[in-house]
N, C-alpha and C. Protein backbone atom coordinates (compact mmCIF):
# COMPACT_ATOMS: atom_id res chain seq x y z
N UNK A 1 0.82 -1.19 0.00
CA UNK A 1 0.00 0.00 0.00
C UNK A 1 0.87 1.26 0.00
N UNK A 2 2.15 1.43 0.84
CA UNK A 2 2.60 2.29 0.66
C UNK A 2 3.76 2.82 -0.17
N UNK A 3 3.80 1.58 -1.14
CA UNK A 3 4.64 1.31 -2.12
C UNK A 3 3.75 2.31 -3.35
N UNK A 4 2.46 1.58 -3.36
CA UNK A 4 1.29 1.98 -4.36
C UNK A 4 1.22 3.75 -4.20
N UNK A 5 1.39 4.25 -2.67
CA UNK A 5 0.86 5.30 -2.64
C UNK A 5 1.93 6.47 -2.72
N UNK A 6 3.37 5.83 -2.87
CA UNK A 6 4.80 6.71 -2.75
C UNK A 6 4.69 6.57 -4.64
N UNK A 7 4.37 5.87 -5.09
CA UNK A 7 4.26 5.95 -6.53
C UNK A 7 3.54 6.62 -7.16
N UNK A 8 2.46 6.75 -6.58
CA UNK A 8 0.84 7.34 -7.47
C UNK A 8 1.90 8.83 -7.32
N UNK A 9 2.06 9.38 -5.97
CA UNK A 9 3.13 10.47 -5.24
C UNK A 9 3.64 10.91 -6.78
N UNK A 10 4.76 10.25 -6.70
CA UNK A 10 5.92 10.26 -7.74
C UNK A 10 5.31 10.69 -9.28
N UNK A 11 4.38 9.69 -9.83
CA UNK A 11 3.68 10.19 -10.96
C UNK A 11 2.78 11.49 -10.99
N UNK A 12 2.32 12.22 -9.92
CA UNK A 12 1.53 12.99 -9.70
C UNK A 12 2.31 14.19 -10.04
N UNK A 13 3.47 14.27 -9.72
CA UNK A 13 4.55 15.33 -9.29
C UNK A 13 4.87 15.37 -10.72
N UNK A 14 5.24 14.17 -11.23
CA UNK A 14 6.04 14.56 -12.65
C UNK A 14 5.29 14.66 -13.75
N UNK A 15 3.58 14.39 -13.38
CA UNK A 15 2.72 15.11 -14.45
C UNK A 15 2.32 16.60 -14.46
N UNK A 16 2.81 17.29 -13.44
CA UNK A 16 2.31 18.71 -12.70
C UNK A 16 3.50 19.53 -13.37
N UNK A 17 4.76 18.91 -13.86
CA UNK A 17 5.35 19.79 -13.61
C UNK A 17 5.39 19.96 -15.56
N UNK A 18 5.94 21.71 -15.91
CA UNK A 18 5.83 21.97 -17.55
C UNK A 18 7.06 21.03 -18.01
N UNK A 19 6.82 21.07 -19.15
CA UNK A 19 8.08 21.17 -20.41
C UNK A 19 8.43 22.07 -20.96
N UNK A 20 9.64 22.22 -21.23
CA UNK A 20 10.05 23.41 -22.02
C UNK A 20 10.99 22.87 -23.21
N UNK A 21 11.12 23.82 -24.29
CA UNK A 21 12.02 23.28 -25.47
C UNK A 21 12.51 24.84 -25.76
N UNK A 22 14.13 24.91 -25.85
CA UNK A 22 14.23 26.02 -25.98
C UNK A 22 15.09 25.98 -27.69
N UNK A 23 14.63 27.14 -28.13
CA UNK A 23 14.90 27.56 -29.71
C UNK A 23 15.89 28.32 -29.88
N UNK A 24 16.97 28.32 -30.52
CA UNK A 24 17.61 29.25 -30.63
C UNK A 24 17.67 30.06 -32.66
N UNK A 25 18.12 31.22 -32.41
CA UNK A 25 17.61 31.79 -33.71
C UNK A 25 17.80 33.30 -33.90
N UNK A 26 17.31 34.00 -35.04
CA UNK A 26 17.57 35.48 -35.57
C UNK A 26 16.16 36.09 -35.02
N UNK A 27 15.78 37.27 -34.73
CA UNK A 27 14.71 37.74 -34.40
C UNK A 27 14.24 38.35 -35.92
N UNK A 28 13.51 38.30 -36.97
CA UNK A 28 12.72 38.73 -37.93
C UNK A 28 11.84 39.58 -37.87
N UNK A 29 10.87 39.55 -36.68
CA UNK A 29 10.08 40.60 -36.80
C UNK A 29 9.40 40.45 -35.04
N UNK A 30 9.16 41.49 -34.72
CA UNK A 30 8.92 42.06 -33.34
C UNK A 30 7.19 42.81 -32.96
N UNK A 31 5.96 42.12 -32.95
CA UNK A 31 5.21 42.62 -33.06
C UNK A 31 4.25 43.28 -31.35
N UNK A 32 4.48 44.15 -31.19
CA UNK A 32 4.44 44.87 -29.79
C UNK A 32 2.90 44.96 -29.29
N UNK A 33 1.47 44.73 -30.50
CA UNK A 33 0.33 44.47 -30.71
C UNK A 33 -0.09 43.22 -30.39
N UNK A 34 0.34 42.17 -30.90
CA UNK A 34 0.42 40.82 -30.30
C UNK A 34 1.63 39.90 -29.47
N UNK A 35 2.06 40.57 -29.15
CA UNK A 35 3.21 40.21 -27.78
C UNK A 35 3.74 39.16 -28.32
N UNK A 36 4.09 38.56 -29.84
CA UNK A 36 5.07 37.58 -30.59
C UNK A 36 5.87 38.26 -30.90
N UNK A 37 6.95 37.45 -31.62
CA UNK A 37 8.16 37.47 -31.82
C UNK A 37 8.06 35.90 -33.12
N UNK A 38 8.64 36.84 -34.17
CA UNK A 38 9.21 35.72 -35.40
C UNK A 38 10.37 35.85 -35.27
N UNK A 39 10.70 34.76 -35.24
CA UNK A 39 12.12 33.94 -35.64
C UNK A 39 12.49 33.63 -37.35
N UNK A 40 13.95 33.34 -37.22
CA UNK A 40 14.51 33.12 -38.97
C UNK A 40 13.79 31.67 -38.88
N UNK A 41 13.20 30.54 -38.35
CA UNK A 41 12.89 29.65 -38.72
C UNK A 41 10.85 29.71 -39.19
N UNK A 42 11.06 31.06 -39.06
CA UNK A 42 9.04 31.49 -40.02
C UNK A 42 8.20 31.15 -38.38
N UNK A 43 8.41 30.55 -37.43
CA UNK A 43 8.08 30.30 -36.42
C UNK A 43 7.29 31.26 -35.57
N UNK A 44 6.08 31.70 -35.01
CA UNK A 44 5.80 33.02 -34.12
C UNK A 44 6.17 32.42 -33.15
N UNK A 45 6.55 33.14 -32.22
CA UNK A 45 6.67 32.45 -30.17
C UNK A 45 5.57 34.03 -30.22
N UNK A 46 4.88 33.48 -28.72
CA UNK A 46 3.89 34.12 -28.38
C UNK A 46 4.50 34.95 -26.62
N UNK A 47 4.84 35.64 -26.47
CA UNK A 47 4.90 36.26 -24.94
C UNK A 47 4.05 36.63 -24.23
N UNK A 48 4.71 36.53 -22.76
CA UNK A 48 3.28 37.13 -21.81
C UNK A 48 3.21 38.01 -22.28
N UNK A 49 1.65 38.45 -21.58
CA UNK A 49 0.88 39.61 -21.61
C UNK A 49 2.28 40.90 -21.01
N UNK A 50 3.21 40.74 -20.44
CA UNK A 50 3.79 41.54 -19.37
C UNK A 50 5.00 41.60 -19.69
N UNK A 51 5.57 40.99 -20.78
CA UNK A 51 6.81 40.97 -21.65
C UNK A 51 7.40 42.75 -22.40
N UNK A 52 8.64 42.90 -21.79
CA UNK A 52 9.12 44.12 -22.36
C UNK A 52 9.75 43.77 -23.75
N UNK A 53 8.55 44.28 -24.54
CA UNK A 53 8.63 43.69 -25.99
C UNK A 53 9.48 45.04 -26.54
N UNK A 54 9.67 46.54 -26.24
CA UNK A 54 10.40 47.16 -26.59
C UNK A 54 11.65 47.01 -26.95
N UNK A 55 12.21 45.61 -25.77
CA UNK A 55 13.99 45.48 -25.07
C UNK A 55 14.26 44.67 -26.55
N UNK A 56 13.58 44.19 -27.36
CA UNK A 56 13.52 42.98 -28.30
C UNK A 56 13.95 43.50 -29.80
N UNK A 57 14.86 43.66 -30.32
CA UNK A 57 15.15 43.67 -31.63
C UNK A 57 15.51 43.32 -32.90
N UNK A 58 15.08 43.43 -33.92
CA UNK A 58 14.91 42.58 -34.98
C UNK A 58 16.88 42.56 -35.42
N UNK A 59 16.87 41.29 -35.64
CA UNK A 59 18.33 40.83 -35.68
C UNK A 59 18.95 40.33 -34.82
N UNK A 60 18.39 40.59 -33.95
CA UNK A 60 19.59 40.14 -32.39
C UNK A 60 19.23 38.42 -32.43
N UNK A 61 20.31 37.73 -32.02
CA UNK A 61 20.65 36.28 -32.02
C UNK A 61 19.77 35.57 -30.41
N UNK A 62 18.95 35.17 -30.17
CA UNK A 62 18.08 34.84 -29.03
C UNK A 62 18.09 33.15 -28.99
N UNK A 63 17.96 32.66 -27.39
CA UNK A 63 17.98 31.34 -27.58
C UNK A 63 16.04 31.56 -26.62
N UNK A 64 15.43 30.90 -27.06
CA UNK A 64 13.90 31.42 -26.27
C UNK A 64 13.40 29.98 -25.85
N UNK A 65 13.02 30.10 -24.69
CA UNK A 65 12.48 28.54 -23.92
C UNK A 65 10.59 29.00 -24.24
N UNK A 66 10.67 27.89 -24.44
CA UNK A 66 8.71 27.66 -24.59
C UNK A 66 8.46 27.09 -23.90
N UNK A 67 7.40 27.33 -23.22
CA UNK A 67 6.77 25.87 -22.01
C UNK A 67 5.63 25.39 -23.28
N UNK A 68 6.01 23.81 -23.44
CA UNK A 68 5.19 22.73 -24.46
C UNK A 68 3.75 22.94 -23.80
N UNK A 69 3.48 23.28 -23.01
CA UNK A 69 1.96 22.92 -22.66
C UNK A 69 1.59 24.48 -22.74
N UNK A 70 1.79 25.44 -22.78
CA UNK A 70 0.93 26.50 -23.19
C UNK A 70 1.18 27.18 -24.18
N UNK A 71 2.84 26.89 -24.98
CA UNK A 71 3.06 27.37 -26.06
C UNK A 71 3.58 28.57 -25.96
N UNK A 72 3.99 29.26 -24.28
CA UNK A 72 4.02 30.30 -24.76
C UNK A 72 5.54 30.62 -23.58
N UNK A 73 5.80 31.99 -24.39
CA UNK A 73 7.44 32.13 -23.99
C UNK A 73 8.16 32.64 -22.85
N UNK A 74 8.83 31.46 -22.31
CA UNK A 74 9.43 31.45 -20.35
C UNK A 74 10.39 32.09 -20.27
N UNK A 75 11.48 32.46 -21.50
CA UNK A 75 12.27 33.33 -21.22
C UNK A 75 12.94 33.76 -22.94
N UNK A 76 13.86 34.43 -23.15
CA UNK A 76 14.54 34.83 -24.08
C UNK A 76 15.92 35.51 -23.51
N UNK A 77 16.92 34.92 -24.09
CA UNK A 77 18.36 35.10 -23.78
C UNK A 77 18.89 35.67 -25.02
N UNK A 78 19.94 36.24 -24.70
CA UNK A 78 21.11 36.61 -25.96
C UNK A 78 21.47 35.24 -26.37
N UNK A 79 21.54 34.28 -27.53
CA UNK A 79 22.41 33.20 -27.93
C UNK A 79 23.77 33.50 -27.86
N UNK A 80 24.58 33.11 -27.88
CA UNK A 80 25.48 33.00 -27.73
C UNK A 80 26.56 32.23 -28.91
């Protein structure tokens, strides 16, 4: 039983928690109306509502994490 119930535990935890896949790439176009961002791969990433979309410029080299389950963008770095 408490084998059963340290397990259910275990699976519970690691279905709760996001995924992320992070992209790296050219910035193409910067749209401050819909809080995306195109990438050189034709791709939109979508940002929070609360994202300083000003700081963001077309050309600059970005590596950007997505969380898989909402699609939408956890961070953006300089690539490197």
């Amino acid at each position: 039983m408490k084998k059963t119930l340290a397990t259910t535990a275990a699976l519970l935890a690691f279905l709760g928690t996001a995924y992320a896949a992070t992209v790296q790439g050219t910035i193409q176009a910067v749209d401050p109306t819909t809080k995306s961002i195109t990438l050189d791969d034709g791709k939109i990433y979508q940002l929070s509502p609360d994202a300083a979309v000003g700081k963001l410029k077309v050309g600059a080299k970005v590596a950007v994490t997505v969380d898989d389950k909402t699609g939408m963008v956890t961070s953006i770095k300089k690539a490197s």
